[in-house]
PDB file of N, CA and C in Angstrom:
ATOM      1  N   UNK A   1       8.682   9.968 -28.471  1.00  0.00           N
ATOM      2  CA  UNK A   1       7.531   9.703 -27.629  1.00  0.00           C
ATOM      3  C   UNK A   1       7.981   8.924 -26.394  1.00  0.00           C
ATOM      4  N   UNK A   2       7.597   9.372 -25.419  1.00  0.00           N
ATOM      5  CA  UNK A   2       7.753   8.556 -24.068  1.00  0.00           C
ATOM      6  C   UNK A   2       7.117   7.437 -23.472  1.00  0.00           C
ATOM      7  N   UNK A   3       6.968   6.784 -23.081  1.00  0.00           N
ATOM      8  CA  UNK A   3       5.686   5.572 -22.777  1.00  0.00           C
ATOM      9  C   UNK A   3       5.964   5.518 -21.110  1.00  0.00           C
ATOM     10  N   UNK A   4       4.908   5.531 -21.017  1.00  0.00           N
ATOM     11  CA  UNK A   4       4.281   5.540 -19.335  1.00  0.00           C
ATOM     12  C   UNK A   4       5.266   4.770 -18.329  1.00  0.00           C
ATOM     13  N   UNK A   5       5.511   4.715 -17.656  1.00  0.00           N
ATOM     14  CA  UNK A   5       6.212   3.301 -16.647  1.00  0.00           C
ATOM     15  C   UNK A   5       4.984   2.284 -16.274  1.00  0.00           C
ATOM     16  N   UNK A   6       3.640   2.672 -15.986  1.00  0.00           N
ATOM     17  CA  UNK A   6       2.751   2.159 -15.569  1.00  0.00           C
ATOM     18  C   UNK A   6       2.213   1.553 -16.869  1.00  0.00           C
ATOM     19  N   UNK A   7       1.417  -0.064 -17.643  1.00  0.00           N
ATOM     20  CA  UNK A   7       1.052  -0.386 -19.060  1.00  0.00           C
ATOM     21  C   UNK A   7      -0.330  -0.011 -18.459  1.00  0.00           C
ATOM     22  N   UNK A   8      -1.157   0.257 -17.579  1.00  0.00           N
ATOM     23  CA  UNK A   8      -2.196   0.986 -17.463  1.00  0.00           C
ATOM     24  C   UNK A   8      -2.657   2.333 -17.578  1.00  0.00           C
ATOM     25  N   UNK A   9      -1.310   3.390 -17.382  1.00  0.00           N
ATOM     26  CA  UNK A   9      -1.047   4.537 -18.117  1.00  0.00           C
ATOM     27  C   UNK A   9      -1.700   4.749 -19.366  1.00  0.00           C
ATOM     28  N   UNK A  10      -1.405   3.752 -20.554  1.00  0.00           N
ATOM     29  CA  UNK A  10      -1.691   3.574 -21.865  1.00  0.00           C
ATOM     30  C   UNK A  10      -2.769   3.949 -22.202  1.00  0.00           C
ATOM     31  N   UNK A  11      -4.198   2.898 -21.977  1.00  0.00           N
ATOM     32  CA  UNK A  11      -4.962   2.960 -22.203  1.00  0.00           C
ATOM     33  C   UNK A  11      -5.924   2.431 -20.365  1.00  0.00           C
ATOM     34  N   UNK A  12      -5.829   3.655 -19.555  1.00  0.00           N
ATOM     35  CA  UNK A  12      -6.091   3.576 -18.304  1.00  0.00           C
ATOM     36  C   UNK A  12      -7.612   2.988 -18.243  1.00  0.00           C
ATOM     37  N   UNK A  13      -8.481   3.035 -19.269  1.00  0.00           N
ATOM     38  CA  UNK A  13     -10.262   2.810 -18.771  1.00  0.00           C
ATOM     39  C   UNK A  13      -9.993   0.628 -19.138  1.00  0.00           C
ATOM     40  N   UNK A  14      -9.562   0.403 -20.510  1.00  0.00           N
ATOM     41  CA  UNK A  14      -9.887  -0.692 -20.606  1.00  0.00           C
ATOM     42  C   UNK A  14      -8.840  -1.451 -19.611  1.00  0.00           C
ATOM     43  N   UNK A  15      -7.744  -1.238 -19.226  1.00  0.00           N
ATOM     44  CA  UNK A  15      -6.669  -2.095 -18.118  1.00  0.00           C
ATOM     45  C   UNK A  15      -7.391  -2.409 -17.063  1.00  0.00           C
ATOM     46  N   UNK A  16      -7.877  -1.223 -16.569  1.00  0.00           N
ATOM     47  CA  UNK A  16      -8.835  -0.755 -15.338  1.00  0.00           C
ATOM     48  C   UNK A  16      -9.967  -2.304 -15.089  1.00  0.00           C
ATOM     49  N   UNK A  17     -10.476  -1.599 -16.427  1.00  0.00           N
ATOM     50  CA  UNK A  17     -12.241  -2.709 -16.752  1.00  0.00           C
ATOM     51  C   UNK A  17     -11.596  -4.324 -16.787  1.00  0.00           C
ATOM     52  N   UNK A  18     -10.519  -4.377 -17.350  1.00  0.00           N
ATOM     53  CA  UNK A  18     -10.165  -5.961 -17.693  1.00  0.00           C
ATOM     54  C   UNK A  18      -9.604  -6.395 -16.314  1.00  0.00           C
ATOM     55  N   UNK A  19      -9.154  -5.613 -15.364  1.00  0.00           N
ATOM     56  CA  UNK A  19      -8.782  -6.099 -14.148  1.00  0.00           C
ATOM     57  C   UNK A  19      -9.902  -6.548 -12.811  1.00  0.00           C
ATOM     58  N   UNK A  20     -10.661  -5.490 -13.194  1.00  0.00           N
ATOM     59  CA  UNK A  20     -11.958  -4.954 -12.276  1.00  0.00           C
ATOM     60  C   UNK A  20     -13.032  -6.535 -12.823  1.00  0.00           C
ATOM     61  N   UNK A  21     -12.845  -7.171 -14.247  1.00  0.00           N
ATOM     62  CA  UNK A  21     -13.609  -7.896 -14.415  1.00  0.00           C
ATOM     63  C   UNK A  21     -13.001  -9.649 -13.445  1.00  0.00           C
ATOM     64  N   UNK A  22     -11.501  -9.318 -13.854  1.00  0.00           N
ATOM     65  CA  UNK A  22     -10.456 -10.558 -13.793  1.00  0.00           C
ATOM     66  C   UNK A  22     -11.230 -10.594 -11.605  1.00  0.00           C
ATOM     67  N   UNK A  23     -10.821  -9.539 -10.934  1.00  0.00           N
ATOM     68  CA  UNK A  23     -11.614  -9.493  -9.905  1.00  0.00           C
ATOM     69  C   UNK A  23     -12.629 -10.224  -9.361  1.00  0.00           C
ATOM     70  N   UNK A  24     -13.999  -9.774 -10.345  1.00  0.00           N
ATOM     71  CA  UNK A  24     -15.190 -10.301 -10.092  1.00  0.00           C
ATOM     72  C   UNK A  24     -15.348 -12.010 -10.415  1.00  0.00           C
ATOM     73  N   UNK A  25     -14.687 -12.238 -11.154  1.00  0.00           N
ATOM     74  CA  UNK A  25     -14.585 -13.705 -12.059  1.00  0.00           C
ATOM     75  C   UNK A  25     -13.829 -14.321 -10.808  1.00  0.00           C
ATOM     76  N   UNK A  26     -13.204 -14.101  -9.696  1.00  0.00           N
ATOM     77  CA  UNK A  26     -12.297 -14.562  -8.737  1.00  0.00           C
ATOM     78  C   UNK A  26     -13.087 -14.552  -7.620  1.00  0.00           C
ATOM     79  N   UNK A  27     -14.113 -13.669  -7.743  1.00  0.00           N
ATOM     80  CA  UNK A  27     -15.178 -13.417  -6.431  1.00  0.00           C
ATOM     81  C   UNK A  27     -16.152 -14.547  -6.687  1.00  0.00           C
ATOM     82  N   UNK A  28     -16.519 -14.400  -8.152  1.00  0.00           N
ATOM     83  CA  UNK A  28     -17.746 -15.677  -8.119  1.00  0.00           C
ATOM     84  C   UNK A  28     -17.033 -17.091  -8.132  1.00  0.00           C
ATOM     85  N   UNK A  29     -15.900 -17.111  -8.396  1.00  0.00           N
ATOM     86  CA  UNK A  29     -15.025 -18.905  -8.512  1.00  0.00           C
ATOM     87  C   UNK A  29     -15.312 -19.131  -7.165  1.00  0.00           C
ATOM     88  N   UNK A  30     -14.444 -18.138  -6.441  1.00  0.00           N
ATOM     89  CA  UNK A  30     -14.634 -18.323  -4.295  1.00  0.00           C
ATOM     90  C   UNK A  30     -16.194 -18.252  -3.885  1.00  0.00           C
ATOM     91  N   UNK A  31     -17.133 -17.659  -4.835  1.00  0.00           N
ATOM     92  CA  UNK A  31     -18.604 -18.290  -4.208  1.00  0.00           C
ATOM     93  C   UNK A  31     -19.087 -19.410  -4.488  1.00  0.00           C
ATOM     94  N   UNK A  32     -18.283 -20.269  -5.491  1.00  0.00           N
ATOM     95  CA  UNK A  32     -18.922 -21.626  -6.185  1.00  0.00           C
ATOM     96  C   UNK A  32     -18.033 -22.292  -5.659  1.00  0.00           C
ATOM     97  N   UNK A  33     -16.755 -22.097  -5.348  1.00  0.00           N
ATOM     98  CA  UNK A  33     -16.099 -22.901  -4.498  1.00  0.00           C
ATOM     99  C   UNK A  33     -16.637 -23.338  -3.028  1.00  0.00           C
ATOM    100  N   UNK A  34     -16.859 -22.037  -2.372  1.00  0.00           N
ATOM    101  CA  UNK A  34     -17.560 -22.409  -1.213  1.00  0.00           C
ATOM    102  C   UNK A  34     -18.975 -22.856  -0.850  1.00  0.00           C
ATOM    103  N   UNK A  35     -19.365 -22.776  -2.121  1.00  0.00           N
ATOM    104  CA  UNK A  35     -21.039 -23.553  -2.317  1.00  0.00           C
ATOM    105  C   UNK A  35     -20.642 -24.592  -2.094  1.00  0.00           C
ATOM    106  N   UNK A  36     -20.084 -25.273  -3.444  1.00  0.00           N
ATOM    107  CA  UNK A  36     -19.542 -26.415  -3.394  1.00  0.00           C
ATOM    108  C   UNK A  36     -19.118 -27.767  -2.281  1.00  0.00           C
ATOM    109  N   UNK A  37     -18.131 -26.796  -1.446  1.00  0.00           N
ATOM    110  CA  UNK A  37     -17.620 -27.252   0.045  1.00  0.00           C
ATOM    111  C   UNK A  37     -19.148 -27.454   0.835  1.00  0.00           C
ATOM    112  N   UNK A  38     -19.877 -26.789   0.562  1.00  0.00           N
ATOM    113  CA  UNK A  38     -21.075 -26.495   2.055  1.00  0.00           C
ATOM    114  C   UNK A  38     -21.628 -28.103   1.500  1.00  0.00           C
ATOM    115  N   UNK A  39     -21.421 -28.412   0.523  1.00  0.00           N
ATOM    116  CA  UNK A  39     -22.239 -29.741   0.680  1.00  0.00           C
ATOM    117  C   UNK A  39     -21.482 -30.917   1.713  1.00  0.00           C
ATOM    118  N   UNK A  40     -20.234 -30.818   1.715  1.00  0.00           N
ATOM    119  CA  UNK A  40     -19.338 -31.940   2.924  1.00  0.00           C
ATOM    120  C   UNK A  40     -18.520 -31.543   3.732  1.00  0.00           C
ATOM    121  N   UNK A  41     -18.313 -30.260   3.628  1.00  0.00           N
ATOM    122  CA  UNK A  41     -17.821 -29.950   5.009  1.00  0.00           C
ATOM    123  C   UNK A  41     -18.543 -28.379   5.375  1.00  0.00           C
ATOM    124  N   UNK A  42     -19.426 -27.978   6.403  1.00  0.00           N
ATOM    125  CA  UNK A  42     -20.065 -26.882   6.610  1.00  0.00           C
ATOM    126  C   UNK A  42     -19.244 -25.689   6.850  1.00  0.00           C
ATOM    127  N   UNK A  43     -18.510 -25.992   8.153  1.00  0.00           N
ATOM    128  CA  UNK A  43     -17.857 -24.886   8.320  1.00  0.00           C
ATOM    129  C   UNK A  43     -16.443 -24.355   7.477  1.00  0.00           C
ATOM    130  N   UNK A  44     -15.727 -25.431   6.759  1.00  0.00           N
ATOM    131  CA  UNK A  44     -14.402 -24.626   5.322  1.00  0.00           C
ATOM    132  C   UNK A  44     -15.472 -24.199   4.510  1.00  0.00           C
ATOM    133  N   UNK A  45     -16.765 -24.337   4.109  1.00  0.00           N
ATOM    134  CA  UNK A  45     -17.598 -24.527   3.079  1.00  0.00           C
ATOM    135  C   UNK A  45     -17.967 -22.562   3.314  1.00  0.00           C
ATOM    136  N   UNK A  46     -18.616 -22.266   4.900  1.00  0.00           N
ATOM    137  CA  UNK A  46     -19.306 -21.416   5.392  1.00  0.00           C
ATOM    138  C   UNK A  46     -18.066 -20.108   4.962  1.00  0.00           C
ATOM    139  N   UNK A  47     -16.574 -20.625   5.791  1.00  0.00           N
ATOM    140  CA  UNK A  47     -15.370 -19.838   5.544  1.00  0.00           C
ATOM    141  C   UNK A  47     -15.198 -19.001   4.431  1.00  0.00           C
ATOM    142  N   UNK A  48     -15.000 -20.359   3.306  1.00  0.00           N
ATOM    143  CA  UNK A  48     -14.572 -19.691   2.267  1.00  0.00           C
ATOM    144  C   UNK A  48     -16.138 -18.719   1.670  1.00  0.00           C
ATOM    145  N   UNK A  49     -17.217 -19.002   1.929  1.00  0.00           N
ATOM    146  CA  UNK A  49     -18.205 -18.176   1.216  1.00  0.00           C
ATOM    147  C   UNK A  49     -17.737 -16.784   2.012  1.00  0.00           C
ATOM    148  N   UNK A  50     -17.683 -16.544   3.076  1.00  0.00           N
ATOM    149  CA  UNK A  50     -17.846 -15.484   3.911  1.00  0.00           C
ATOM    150  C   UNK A  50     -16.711 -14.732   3.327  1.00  0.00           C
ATOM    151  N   UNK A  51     -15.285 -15.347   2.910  1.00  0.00           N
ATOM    152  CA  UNK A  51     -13.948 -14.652   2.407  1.00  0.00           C
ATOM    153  C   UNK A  51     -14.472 -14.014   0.676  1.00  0.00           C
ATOM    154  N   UNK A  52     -15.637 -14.760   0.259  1.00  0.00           N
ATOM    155  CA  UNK A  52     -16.129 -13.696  -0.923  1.00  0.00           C
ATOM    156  C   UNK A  52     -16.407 -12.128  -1.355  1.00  0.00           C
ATOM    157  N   UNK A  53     -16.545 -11.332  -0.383  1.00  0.00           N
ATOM    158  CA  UNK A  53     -16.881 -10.323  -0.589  1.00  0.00           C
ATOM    159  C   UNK A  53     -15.302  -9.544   0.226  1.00  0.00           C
ATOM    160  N   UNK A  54     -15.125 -10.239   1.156  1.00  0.00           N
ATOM    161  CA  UNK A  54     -13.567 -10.058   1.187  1.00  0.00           C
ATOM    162  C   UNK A  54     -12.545  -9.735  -0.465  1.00  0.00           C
ATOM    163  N   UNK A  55     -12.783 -10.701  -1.085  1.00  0.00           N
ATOM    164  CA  UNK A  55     -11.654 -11.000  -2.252  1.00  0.00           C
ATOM    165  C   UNK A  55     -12.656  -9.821  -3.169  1.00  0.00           C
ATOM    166  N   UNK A  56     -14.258  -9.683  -3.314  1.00  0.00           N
ATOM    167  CA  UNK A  56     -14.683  -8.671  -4.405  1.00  0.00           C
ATOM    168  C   UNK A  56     -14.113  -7.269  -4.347  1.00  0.00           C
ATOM    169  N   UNK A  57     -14.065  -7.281  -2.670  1.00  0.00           N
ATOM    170  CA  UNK A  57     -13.781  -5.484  -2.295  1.00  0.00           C
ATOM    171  C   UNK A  57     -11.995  -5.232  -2.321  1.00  0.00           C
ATOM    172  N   UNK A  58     -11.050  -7.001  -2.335  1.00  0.00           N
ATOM    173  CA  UNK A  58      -9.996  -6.296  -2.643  1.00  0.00           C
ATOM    174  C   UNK A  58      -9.780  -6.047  -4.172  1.00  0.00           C
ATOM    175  N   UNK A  59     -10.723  -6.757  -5.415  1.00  0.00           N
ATOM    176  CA  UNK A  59     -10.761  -6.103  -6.492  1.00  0.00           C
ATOM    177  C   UNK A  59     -10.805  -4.905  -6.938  1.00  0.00           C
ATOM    178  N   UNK A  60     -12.007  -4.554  -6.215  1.00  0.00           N
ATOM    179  CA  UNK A  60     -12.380  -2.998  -6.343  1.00  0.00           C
ATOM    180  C   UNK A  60     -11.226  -1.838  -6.055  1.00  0.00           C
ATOM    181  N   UNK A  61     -11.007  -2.287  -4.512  1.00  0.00           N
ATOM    182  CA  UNK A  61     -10.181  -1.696  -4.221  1.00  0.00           C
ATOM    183  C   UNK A  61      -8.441  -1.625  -4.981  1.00  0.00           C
ATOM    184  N   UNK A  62      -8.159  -2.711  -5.689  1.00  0.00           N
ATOM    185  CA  UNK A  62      -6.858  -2.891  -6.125  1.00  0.00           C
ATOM    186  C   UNK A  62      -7.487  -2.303  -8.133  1.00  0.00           C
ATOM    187  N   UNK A  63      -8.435  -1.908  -8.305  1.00  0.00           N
ATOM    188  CA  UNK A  63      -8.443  -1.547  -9.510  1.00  0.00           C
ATOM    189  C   UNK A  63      -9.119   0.324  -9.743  1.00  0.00           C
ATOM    190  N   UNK A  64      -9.026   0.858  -8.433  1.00  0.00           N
ATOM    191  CA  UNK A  64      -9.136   2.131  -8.694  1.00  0.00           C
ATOM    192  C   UNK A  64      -7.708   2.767  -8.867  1.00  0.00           C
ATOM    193  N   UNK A  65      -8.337   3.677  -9.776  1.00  0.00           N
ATOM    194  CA  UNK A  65      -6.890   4.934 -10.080  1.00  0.00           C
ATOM    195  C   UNK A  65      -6.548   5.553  -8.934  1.00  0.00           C
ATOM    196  N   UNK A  66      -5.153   5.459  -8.917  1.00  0.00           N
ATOM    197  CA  UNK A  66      -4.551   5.965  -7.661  1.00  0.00           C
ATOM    198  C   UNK A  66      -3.307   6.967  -8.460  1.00  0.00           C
ATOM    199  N   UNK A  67      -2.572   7.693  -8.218  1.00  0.00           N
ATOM    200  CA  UNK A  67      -1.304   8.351  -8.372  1.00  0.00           C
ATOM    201  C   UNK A  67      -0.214   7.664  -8.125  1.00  0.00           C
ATOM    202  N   UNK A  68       0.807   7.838  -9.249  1.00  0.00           N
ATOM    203  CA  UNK A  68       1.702   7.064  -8.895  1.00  0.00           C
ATOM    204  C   UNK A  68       2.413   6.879  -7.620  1.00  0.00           C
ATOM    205  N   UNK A  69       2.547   7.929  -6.690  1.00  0.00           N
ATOM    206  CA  UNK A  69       3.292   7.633  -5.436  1.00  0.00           C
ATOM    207  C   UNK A  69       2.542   6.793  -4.964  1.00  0.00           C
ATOM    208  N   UNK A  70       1.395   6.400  -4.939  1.00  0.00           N
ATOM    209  CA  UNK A  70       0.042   5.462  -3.821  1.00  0.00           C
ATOM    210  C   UNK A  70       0.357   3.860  -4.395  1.00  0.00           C
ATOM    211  N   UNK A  71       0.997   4.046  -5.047  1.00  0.00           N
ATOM    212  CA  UNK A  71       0.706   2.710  -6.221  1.00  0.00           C
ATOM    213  C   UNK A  71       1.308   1.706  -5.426  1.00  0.00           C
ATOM    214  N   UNK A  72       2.379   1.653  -4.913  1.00  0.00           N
ATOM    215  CA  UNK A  72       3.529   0.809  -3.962  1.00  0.00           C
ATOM    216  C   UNK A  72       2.330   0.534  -3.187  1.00  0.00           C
ATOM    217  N   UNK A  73       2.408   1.668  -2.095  1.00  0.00           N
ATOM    218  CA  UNK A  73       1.526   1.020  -0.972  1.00  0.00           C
ATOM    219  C   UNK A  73       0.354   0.013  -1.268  1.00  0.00           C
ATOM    220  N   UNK A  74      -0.460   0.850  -2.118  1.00  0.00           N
ATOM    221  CA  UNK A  74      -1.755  -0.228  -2.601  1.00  0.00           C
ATOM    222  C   UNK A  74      -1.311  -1.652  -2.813  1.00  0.00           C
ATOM    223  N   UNK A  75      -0.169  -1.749  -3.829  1.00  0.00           N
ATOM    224  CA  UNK A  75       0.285  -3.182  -3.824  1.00  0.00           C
ATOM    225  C   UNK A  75       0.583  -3.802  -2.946  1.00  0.00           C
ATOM    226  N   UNK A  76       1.117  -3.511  -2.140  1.00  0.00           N
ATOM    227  CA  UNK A  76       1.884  -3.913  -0.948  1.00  0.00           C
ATOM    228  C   UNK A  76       0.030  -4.553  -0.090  1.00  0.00           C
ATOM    229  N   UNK A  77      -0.681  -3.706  -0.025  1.00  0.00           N
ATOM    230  CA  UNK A  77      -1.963  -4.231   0.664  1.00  0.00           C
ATOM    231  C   UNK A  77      -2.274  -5.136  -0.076  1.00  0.00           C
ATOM    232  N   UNK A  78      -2.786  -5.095  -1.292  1.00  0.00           N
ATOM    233  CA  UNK A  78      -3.352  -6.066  -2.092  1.00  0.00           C
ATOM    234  C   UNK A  78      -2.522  -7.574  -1.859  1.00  0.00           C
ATOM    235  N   UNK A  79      -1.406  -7.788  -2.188  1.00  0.00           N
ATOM    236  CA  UNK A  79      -0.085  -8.308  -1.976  1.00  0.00           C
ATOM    237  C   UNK A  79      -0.506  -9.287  -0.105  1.00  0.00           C
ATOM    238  N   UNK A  80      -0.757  -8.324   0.702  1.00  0.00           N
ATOM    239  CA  UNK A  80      -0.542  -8.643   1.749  1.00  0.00           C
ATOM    240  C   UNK A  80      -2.274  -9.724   1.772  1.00  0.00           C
ATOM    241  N   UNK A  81      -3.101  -8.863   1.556  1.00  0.00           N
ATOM    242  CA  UNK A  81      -4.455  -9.150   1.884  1.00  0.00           C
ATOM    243  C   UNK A  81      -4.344 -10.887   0.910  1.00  0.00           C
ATOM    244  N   UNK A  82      -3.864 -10.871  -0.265  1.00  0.00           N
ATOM    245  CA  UNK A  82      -4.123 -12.179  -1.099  1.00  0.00           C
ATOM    246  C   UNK A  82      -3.555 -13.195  -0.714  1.00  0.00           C
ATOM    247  N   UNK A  83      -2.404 -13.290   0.310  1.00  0.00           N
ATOM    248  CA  UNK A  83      -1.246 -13.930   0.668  1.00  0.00           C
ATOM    249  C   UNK A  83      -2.318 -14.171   1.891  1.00  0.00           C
ATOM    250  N   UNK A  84      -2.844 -13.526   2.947  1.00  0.00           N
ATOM    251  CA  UNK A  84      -3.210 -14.074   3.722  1.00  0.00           C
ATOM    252  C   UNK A  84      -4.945 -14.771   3.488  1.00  0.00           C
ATOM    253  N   UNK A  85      -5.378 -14.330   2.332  1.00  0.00           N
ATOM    254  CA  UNK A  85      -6.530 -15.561   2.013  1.00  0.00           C
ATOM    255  C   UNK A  85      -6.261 -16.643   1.649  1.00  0.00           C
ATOM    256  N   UNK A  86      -4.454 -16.663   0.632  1.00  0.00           N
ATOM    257  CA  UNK A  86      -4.375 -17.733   0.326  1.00  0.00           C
ATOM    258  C   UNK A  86      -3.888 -19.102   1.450  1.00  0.00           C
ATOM    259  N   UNK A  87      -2.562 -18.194   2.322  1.00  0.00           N
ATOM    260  CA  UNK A  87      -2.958 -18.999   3.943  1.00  0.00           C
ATOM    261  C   UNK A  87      -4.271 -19.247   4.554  1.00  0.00           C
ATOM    262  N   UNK A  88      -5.229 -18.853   4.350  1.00  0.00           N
ATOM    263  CA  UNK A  88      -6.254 -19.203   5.186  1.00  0.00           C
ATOM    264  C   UNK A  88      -6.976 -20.604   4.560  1.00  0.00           C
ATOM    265  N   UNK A  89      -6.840 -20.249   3.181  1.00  0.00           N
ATOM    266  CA  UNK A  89      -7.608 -21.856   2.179  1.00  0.00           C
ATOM    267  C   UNK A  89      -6.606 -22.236   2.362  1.00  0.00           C
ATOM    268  N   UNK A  90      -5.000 -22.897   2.750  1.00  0.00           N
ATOM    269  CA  UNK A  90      -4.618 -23.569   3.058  1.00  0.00           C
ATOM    270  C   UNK A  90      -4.958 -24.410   4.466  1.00  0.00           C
ATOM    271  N   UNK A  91      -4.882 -23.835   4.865  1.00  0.00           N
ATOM    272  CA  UNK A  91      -5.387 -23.850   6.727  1.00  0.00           C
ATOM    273  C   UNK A  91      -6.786 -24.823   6.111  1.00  0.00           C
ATOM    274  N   UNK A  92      -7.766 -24.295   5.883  1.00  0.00           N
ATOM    275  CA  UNK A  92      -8.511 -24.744   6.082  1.00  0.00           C
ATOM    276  C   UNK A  92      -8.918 -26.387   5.114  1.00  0.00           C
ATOM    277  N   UNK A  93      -8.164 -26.167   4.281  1.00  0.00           N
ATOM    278  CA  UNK A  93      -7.908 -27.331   3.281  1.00  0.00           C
ATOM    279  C   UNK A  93      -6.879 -28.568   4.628  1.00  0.00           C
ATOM    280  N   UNK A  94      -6.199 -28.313   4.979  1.00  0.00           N
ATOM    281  CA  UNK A  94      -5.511 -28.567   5.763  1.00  0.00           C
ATOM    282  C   UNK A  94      -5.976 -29.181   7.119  1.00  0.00           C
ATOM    283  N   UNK A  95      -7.471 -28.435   7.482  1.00  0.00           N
ATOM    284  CA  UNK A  95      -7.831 -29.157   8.991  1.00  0.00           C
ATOM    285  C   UNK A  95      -9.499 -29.912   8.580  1.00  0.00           C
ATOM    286  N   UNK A  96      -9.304 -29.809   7.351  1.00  0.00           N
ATOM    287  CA  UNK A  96     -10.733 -30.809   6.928  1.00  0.00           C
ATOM    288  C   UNK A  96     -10.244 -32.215   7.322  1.00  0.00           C
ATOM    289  N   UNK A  97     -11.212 -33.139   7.321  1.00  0.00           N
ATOM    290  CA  UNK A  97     -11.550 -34.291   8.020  1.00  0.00           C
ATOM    291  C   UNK A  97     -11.065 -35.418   7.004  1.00  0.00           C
ATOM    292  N   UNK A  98     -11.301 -35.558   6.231  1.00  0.00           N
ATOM    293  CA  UNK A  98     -10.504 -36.581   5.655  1.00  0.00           C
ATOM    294  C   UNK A  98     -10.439 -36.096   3.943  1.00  0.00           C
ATOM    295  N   UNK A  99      -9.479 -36.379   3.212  1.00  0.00           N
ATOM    296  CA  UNK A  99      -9.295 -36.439   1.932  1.00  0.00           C
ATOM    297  C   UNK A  99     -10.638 -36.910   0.839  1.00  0.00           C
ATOM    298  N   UNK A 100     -10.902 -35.923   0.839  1.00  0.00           N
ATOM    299  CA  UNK A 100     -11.628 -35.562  -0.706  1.00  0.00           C
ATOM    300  C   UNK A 100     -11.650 -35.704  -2.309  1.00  0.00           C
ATOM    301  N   UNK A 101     -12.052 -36.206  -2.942  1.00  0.00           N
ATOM    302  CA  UNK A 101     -11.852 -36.085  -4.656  1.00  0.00           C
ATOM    303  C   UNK A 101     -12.542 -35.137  -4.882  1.00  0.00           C
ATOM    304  N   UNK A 102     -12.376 -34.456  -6.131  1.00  0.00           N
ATOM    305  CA  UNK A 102     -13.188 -33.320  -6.506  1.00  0.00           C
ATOM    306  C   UNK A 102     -14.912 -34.151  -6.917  1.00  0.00           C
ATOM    307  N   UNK A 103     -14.542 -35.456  -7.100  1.00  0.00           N
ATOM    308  CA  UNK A 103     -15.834 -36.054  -7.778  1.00  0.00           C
ATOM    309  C   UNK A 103     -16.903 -36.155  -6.593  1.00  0.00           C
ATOM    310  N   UNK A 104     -16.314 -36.478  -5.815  1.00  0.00           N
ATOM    311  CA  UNK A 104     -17.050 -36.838  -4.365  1.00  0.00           C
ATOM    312  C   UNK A 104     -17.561 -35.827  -4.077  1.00  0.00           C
ATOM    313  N   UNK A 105     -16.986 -34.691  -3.531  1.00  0.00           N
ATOM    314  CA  UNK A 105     -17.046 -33.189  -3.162  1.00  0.00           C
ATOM    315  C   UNK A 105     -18.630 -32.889  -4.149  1.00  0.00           C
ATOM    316  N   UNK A 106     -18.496 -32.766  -5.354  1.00  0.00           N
ATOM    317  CA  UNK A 106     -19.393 -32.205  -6.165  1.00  0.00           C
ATOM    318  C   UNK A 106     -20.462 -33.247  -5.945  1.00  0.00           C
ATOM    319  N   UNK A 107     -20.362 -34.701  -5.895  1.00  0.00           N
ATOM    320  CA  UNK A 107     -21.565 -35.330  -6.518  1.00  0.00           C
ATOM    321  C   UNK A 107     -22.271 -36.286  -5.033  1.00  0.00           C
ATOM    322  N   UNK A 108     -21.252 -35.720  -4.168  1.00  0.00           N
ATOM    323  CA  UNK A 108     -21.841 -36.449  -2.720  1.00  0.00           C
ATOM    324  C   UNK A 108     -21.661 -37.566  -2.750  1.00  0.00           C
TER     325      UNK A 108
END
């Protein structure tokens, strides 16, 4: 018996669903994150909400079936697109106004 190169090959619907969920669970953290922010700082707060549907659609997009030749490229986007959200919450972590606790942040 041969086994796939791809471990989504295997059993392609549940890899798919468990990724597609891992996704959404990353979309709503970055909407409670940026709730969160809107209470002390507006505009990193406004940022990161707006980069939400950004990060849902690269889920979507990084969990449809593609053919193996497509597979590189897709990564390579996904890859590229996550690297530059994660520069951007640096940046913006970075030009906030003064140092924060998470306790403060949440409880004002």
């Amino acid at each position: 018996m041969v086994l796939p190169d791809d471990p989504e090959d295997l059993d392609p619907g549940l890899a798919r669903e468990r990724t597609r969920l891992a996704w959404a669970r990353t979309a709503i953290a970055f909407a409670a994150v940026g709730g969160a922010m809107l209470k002390r700082e507006v505009v990193p707060g406004a940022i990161v909400l707006a980069l939400t549907p950004l990060v849902w659609a690269l889920g979507s997009f990084a969990s449809r079936a593609v053919q193996p030749e497509q597979r590189s490229g897709r990564l390579l986007g996904v890859t590229v697109a996550v690297t530059a959200v994660a520069v951007l919450a640096v940046v913006i972590a970075l030009i906030g106004h003064s140092p924060v606790s998470l306790h403060q942040l949440l409880h004002g």
